[in-house]
C-alpha atoms as a PDB file:
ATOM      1  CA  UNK A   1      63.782 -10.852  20.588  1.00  0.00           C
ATOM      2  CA  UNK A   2      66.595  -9.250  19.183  1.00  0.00           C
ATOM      3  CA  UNK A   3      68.460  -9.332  15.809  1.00  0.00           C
ATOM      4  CA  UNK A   4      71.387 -11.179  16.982  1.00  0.00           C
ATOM      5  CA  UNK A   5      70.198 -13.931  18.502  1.00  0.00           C
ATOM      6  CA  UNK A   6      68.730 -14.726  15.083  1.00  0.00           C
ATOM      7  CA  UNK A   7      72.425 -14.106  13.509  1.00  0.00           C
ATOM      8  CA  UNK A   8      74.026 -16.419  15.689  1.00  0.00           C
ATOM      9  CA  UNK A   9      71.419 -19.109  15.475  1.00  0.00           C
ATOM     10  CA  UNK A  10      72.696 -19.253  11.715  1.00  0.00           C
ATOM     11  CA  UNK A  11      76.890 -19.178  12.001  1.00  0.00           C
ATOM     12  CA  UNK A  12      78.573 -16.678  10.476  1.00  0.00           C
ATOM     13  CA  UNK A  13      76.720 -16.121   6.995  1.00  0.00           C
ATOM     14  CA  UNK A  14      74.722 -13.354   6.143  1.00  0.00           C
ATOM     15  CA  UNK A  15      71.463 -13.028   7.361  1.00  0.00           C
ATOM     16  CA  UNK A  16      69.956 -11.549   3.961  1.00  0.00           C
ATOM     17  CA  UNK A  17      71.129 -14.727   2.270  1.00  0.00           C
ATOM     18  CA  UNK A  18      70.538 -16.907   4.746  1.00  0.00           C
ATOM     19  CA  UNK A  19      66.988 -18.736   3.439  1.00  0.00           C
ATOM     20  CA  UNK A  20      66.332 -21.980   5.190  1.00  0.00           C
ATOM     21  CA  UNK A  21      64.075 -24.720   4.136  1.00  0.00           C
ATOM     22  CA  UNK A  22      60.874 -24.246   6.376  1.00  0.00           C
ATOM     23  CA  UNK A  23      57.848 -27.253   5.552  1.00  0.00           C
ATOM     24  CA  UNK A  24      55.058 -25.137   4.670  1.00  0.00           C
ATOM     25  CA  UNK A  25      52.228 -25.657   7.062  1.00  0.00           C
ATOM     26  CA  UNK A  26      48.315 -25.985   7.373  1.00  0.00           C
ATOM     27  CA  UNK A  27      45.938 -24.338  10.281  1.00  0.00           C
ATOM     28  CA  UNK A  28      42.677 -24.530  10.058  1.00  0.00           C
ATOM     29  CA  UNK A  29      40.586 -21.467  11.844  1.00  0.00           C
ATOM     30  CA  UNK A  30      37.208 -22.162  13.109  1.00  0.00           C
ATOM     31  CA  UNK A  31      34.678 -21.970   9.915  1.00  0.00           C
ATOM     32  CA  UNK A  32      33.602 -18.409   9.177  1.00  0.00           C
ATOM     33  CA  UNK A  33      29.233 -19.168   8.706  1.00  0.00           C
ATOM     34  CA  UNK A  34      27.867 -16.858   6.278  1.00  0.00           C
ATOM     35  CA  UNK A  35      23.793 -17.348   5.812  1.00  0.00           C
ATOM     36  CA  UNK A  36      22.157 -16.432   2.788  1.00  0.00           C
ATOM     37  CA  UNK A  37      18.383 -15.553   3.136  1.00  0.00           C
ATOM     38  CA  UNK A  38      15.592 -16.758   0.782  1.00  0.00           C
ATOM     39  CA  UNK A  39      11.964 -15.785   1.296  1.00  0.00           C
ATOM     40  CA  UNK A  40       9.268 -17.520  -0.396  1.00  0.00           C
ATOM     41  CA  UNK A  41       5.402 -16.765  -0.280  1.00  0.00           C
ATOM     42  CA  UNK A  42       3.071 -18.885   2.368  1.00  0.00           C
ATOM     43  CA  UNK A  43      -0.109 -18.589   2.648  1.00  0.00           C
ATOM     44  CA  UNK A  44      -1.581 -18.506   6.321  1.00  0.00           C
ATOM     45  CA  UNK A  45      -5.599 -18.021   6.359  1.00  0.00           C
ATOM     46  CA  UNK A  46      -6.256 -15.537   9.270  1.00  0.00           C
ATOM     47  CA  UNK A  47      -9.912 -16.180  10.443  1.00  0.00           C
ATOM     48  CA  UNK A  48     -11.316 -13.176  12.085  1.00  0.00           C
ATOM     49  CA  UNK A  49     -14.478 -13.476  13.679  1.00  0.00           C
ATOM     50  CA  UNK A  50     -16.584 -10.084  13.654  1.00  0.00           C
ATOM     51  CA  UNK A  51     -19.719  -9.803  16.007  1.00  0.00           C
ATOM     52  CA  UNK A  52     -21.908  -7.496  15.622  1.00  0.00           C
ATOM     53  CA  UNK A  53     -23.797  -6.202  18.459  1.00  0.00           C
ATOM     54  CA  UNK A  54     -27.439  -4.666  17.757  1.00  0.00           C
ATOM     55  CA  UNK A  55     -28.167  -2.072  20.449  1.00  0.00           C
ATOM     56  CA  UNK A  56     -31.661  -0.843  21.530  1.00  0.00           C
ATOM     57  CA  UNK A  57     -32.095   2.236  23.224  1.00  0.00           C
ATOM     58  CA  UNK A  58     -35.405   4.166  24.105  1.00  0.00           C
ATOM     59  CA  UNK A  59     -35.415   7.743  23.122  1.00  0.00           C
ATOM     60  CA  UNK A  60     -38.262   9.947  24.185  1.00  0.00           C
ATOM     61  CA  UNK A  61     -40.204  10.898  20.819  1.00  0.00           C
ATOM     62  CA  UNK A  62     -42.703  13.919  21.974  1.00  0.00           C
ATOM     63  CA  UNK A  63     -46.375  13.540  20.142  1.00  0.00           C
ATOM     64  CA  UNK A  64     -48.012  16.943  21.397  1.00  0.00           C
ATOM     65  CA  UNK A  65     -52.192  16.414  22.190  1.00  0.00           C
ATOM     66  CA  UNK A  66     -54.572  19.203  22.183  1.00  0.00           C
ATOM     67  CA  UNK A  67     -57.971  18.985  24.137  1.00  0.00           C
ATOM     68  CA  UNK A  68     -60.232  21.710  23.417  1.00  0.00           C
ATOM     69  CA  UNK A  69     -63.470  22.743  25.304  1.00  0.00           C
ATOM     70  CA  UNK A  70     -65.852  25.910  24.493  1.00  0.00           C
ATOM     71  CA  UNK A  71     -68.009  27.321  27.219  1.00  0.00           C
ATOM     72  CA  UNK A  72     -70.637  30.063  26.391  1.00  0.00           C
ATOM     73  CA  UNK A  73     -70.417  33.116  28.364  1.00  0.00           C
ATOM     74  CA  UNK A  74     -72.504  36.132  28.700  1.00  0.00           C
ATOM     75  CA  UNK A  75     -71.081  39.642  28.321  1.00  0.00           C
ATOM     76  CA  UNK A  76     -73.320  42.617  29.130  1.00  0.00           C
ATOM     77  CA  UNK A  77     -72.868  45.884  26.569  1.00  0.00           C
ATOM     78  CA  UNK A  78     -72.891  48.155  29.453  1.00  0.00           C
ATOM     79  CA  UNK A  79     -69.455  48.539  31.680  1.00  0.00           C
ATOM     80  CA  UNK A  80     -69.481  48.618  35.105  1.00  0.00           C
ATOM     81  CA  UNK A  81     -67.933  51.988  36.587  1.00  0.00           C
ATOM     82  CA  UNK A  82     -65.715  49.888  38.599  1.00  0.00           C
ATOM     83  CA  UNK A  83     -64.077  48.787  35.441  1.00  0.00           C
ATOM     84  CA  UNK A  84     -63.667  52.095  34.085  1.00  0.00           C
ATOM     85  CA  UNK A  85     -62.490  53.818  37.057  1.00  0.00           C
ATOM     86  CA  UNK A  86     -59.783  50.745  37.168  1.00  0.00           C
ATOM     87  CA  UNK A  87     -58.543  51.335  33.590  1.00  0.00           C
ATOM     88  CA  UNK A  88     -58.198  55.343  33.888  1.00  0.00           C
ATOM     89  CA  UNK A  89     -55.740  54.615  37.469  1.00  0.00           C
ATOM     90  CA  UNK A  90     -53.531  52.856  34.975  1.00  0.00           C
ATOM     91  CA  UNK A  91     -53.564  54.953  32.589  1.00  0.00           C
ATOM     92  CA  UNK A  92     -52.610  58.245  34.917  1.00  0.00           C
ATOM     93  CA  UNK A  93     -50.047  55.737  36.765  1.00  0.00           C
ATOM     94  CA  UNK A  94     -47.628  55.847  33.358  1.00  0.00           C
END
């Protein structure tokens, strides 16, 4: 809207002076909600079950036995040339 119409809504004074007598009015907006949080201690009892679980596993353990047998044998003092002859081919061999 312009200026004018306002002037001529008023007559010929001045629109500076020009103040009229408007009734004050009242709205009311919607309510503005503003929380305010306060935390207080409760106590809540957790029950927690533990189960314990008892494995048994076999593991092989080794317990070494010894047997022991004796035999008598008899050994002659005189060699054999066969045995002789056999131990001198290895020796010429290296």
């Amino acid at each position: 809207m312009n200026r004018n119409y306002y002037m001529g809504n008023v007559g010929s004074m001045n629109e500076a002076n020009f103040c009229p007598d408007c009734p004050t009015q009242t709205i009311y907006d919607p309510p503005i909600i503003q929380y305010e949080n306060y935390y207080h201690p409760q106590l809540v009892k957790v029950i927690q079950n533990i189960e314990t679980v008892k494995q048994h596993h076999c593991c092989p353990v080794y317990q070494h036995y010894y047997t022991h047998t004796e035999k008598n044998v008899m050994v002659s003092s005189v060699k054999s040339g066969k045995q002789v002859k056999a131990s001198s081919k290895k020796r010429s061999k290296k």
